[in-house]
PDB file of N, CA and C in Angstrom:
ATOM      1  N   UNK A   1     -50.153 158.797 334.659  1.00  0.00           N
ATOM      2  CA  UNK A   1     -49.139 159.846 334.762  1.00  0.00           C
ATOM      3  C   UNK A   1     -48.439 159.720 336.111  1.00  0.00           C
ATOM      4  N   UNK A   2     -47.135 159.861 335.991  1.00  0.00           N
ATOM      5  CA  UNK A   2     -46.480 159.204 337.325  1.00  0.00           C
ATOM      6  C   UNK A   2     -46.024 160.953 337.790  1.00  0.00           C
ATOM      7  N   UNK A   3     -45.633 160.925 338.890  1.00  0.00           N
ATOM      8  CA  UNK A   3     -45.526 162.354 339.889  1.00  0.00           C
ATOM      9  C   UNK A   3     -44.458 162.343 339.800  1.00  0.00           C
ATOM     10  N   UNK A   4     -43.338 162.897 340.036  1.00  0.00           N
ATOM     11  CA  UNK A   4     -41.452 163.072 340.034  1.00  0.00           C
ATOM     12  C   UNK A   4     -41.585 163.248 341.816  1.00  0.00           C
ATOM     13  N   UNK A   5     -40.788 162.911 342.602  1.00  0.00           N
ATOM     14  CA  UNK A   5     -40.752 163.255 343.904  1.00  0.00           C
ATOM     15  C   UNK A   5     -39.700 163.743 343.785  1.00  0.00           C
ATOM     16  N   UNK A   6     -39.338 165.035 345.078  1.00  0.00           N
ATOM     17  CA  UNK A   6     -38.304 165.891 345.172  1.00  0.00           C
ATOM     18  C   UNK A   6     -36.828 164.980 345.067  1.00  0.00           C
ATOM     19  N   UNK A   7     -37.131 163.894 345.585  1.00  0.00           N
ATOM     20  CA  UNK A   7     -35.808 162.818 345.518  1.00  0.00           C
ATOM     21  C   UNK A   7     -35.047 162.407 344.164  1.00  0.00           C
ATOM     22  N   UNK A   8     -36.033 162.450 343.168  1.00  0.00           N
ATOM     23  CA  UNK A   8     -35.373 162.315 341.632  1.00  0.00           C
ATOM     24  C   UNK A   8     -35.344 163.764 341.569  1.00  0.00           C
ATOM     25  N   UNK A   9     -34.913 164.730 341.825  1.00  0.00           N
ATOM     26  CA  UNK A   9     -34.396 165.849 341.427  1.00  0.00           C
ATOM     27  C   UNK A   9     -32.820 165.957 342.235  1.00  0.00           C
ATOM     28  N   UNK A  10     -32.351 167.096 341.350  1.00  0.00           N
ATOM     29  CA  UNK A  10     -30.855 167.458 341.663  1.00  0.00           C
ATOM     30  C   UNK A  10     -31.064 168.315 343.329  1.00  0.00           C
ATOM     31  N   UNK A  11     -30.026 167.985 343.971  1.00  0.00           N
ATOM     32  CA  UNK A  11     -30.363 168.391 345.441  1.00  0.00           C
ATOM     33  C   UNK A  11     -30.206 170.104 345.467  1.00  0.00           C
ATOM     34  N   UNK A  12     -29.486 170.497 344.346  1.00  0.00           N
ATOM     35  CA  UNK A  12     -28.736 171.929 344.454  1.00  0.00           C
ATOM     36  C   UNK A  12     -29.898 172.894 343.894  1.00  0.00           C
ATOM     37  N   UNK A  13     -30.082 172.123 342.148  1.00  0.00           N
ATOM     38  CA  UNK A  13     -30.706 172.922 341.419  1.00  0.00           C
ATOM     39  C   UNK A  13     -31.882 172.744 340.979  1.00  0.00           C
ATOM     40  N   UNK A  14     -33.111 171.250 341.809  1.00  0.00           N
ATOM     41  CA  UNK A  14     -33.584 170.914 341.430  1.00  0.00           C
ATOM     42  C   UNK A  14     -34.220 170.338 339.710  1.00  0.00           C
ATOM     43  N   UNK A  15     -32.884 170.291 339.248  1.00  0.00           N
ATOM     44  CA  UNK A  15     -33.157 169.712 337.664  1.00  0.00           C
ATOM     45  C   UNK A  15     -33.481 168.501 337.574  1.00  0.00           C
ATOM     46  N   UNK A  16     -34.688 167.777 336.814  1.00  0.00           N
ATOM     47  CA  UNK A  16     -34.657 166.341 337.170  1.00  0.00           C
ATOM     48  C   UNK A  16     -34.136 165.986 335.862  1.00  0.00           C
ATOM     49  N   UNK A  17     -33.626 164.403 335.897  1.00  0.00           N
ATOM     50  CA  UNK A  17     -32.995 163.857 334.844  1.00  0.00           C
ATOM     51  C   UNK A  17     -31.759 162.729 335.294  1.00  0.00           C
ATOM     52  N   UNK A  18     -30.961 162.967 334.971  1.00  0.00           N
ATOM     53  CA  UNK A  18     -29.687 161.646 335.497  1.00  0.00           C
ATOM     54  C   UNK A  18     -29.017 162.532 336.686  1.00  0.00           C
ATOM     55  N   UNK A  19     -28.887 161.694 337.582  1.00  0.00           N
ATOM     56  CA  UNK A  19     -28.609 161.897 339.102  1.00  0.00           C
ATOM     57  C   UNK A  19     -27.153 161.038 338.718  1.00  0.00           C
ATOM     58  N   UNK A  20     -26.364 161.712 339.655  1.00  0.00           N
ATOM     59  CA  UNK A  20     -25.032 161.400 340.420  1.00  0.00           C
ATOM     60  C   UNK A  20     -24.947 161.505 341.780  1.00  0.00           C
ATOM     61  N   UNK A  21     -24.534 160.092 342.511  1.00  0.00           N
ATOM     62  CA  UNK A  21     -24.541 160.321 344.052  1.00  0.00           C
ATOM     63  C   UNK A  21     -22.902 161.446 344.578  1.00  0.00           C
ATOM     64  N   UNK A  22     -23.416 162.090 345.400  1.00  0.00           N
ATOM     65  CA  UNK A  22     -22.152 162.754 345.485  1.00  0.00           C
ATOM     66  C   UNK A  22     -22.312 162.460 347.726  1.00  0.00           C
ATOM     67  N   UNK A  23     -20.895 162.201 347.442  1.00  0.00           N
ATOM     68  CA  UNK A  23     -20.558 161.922 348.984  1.00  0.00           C
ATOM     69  C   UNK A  23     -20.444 163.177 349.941  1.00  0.00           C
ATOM     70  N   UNK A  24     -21.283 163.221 351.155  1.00  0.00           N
ATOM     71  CA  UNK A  24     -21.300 165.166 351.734  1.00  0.00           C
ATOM     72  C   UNK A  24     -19.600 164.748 352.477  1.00  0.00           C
ATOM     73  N   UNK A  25     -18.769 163.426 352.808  1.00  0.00           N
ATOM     74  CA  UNK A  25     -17.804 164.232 352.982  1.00  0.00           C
ATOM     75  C   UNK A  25     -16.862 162.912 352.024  1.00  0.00           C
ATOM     76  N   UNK A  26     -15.895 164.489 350.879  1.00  0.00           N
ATOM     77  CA  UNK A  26     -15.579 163.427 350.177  1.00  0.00           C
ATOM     78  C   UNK A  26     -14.338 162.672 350.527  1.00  0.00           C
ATOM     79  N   UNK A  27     -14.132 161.470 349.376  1.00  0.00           N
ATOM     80  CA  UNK A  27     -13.741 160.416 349.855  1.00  0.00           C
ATOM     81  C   UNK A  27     -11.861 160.747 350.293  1.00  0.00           C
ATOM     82  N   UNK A  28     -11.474 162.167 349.718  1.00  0.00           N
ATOM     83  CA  UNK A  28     -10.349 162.013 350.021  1.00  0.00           C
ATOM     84  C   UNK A  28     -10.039 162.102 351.170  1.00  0.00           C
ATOM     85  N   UNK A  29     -10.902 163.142 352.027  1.00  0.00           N
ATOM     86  CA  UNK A  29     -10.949 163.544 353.097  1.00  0.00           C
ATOM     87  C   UNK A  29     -10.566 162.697 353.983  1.00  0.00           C
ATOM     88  N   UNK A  30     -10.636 161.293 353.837  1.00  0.00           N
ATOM     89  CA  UNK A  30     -11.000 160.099 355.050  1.00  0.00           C
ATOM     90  C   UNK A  30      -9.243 159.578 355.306  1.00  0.00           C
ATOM     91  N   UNK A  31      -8.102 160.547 354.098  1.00  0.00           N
ATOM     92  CA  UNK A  31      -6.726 160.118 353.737  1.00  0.00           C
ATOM     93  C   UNK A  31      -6.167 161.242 355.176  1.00  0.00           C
ATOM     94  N   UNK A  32      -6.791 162.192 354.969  1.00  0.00           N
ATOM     95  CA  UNK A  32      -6.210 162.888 356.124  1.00  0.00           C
ATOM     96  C   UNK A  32      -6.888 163.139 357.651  1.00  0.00           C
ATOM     97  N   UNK A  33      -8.008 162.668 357.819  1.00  0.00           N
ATOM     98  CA  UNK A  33      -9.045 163.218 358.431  1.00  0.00           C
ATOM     99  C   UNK A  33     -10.100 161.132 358.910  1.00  0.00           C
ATOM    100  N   UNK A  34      -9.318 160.157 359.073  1.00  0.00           N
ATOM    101  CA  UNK A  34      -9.561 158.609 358.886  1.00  0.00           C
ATOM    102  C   UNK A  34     -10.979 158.606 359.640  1.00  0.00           C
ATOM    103  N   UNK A  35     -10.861 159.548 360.661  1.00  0.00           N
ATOM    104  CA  UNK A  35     -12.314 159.303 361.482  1.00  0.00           C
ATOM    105  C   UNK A  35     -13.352 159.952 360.825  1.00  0.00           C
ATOM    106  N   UNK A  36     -13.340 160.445 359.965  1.00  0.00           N
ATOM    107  CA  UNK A  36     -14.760 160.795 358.800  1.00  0.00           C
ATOM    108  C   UNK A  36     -14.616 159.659 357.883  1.00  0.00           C
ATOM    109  N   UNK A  37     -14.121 158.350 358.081  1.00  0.00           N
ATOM    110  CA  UNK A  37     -14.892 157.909 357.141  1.00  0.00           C
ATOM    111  C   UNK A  37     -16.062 156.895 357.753  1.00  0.00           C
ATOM    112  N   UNK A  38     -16.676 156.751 356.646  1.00  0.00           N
ATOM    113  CA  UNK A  38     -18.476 155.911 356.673  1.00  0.00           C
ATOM    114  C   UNK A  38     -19.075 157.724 357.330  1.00  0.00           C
ATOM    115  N   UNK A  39     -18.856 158.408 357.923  1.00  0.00           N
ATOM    116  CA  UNK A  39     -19.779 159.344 357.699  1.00  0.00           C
ATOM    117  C   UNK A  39     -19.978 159.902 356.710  1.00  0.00           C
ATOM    118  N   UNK A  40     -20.974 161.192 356.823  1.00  0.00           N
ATOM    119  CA  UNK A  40     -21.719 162.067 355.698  1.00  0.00           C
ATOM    120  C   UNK A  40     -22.526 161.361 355.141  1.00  0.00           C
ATOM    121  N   UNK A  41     -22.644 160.535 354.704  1.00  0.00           N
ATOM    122  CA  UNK A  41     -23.743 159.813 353.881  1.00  0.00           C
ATOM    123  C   UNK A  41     -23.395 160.521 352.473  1.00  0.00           C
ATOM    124  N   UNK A  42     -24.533 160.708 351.305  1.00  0.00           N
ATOM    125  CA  UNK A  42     -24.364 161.656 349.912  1.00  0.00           C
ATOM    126  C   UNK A  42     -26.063 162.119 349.589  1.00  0.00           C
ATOM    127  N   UNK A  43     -25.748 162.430 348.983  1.00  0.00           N
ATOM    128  CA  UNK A  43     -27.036 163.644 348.192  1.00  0.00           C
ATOM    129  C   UNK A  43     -26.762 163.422 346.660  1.00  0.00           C
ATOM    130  N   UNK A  44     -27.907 163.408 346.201  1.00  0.00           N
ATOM    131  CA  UNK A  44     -28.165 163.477 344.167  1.00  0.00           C
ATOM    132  C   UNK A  44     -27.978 164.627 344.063  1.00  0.00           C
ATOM    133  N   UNK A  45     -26.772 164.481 342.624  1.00  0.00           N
ATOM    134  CA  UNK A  45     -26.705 165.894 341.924  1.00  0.00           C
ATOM    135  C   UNK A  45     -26.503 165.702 340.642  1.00  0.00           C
ATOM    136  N   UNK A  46     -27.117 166.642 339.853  1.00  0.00           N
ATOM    137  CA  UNK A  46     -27.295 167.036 338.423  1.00  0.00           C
ATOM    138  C   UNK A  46     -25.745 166.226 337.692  1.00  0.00           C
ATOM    139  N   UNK A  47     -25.191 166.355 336.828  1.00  0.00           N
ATOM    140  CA  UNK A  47     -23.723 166.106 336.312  1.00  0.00           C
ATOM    141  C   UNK A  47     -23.112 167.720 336.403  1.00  0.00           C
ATOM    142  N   UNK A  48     -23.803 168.603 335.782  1.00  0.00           N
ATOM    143  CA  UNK A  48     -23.450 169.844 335.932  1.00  0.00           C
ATOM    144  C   UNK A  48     -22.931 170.273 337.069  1.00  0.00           C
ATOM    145  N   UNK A  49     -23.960 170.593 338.390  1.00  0.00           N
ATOM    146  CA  UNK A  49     -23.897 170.577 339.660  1.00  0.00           C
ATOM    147  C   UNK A  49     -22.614 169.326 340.496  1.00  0.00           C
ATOM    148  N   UNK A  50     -22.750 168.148 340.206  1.00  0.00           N
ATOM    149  CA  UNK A  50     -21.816 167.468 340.211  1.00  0.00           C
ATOM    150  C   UNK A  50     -20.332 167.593 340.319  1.00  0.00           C
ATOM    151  N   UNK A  51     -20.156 168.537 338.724  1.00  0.00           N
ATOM    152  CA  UNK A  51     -18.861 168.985 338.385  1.00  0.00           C
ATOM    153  C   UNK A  51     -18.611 170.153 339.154  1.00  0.00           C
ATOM    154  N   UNK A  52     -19.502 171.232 339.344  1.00  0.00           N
ATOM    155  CA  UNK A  52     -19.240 172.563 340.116  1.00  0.00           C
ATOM    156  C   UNK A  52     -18.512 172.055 341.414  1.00  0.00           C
ATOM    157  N   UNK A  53     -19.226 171.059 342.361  1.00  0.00           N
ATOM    158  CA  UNK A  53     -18.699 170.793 343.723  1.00  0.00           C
ATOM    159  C   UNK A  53     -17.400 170.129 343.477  1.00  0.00           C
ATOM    160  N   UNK A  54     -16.980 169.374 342.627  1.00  0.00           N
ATOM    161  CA  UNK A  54     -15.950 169.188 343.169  1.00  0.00           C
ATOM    162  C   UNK A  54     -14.510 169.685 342.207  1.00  0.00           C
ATOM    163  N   UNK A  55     -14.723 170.912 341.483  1.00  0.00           N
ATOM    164  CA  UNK A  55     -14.568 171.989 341.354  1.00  0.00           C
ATOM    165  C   UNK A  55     -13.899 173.233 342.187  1.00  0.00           C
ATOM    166  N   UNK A  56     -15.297 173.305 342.924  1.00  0.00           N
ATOM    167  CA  UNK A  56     -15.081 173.834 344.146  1.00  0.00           C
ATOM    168  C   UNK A  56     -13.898 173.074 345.598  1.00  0.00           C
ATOM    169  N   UNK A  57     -14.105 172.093 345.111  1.00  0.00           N
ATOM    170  CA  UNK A  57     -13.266 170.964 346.234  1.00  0.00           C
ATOM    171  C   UNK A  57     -11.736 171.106 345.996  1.00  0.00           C
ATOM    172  N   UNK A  58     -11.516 171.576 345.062  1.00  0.00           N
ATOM    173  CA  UNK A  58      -9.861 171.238 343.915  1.00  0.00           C
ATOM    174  C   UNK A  58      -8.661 171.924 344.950  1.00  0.00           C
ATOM    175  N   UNK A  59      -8.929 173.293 345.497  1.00  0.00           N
ATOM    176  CA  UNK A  59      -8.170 173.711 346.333  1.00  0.00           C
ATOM    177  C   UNK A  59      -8.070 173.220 347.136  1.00  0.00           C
ATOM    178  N   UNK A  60      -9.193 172.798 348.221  1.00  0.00           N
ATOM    179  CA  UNK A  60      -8.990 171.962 349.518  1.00  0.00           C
ATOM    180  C   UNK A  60      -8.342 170.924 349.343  1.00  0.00           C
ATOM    181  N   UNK A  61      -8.507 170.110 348.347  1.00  0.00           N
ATOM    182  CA  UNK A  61      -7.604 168.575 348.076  1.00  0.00           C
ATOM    183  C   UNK A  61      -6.421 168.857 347.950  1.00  0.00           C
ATOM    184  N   UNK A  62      -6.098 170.345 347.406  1.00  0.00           N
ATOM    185  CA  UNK A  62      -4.634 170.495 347.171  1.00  0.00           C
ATOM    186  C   UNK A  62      -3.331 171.094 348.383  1.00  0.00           C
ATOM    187  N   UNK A  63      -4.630 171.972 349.215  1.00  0.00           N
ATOM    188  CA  UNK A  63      -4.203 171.969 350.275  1.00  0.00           C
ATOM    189  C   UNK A  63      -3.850 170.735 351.196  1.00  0.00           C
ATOM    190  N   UNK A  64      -4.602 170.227 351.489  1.00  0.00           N
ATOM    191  CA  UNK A  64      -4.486 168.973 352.333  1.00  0.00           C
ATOM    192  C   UNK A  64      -3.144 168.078 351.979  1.00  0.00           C
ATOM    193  N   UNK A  65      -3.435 168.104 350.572  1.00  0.00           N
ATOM    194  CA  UNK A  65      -1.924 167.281 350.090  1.00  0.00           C
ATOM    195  C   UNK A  65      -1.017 167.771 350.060  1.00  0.00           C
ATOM    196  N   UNK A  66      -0.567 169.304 349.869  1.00  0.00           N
ATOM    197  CA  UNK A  66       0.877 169.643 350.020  1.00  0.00           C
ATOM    198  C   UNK A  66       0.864 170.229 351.721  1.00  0.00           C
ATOM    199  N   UNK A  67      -0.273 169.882 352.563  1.00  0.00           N
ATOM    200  CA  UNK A  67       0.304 170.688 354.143  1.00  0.00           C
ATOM    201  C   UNK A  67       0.265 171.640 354.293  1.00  0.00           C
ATOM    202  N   UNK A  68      -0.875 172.493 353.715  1.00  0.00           N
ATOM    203  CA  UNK A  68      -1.162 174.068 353.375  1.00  0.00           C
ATOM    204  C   UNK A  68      -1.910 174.431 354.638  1.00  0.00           C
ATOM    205  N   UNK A  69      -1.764 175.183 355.701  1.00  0.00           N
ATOM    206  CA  UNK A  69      -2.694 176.035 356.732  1.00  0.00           C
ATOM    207  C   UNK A  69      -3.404 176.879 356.142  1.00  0.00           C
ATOM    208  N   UNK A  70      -4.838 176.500 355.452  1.00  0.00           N
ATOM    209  CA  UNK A  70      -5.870 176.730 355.294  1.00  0.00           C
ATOM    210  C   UNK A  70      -6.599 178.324 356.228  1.00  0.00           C
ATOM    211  N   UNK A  71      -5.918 178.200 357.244  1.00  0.00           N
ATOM    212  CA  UNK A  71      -6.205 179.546 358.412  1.00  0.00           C
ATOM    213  C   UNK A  71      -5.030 180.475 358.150  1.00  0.00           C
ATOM    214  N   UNK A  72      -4.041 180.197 357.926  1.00  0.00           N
ATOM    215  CA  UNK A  72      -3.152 181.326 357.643  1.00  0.00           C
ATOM    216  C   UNK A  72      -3.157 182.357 356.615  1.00  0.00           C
ATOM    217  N   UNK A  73      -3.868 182.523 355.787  1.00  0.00           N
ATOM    218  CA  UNK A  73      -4.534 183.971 354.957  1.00  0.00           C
ATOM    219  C   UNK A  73      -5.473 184.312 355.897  1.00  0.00           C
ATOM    220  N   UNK A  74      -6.528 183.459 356.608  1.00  0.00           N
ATOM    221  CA  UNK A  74      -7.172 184.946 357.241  1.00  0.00           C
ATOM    222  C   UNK A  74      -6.496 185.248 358.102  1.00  0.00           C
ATOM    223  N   UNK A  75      -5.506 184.817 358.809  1.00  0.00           N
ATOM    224  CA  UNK A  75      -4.671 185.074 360.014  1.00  0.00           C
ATOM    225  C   UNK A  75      -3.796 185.896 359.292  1.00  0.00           C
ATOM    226  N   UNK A  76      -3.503 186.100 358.626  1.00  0.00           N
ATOM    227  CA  UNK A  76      -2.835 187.370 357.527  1.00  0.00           C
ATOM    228  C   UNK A  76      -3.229 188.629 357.219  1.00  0.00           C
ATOM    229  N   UNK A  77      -4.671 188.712 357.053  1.00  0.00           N
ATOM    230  CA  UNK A  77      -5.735 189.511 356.554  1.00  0.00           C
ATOM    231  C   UNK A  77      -6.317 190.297 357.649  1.00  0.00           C
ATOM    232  N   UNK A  78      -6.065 189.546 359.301  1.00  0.00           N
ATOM    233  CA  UNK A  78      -6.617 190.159 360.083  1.00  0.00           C
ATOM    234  C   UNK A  78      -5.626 191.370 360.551  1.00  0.00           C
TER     235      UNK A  78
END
């Protein structure tokens, strides 16, 4: 009987099963931002979990690409 180590599990939700490497900084980032790239390294995630992050990512990419100040709603709000 073989043991599962925390490493074959999903980094988020611990689900084990098929892993996806996901990059901690992603790859578009390196279009606006050149000196992050080869950093972050990545982390295993679920496909599910997978899809949530970069999901979650969809605004920031969209910001970045049309030149959006990201600080100017809370600088609004305050």
């Amino acid at each position: 009987m073989s043991e599962e180590k925390p490493e074959d599990r999903c980094f988020l939700c611990g689900e084990a099963g098929e892993l996806q490497e996901h990059h901690l900084v992603p790859k578009f980032m390196t279009k606006f931002y050149p000196d992050l790239k080869g950093r972050g390294g990545t982390m295993d995630l679920c496909p599910t979990c997978h899809d949530k992050v970069h999901y979650l990512l969809k605004p920031i990419r969209l910001a970045l690409k049309h030149e959006v100040d990201l600080n100017a709603q809370e600088e609004n709000d305050s």
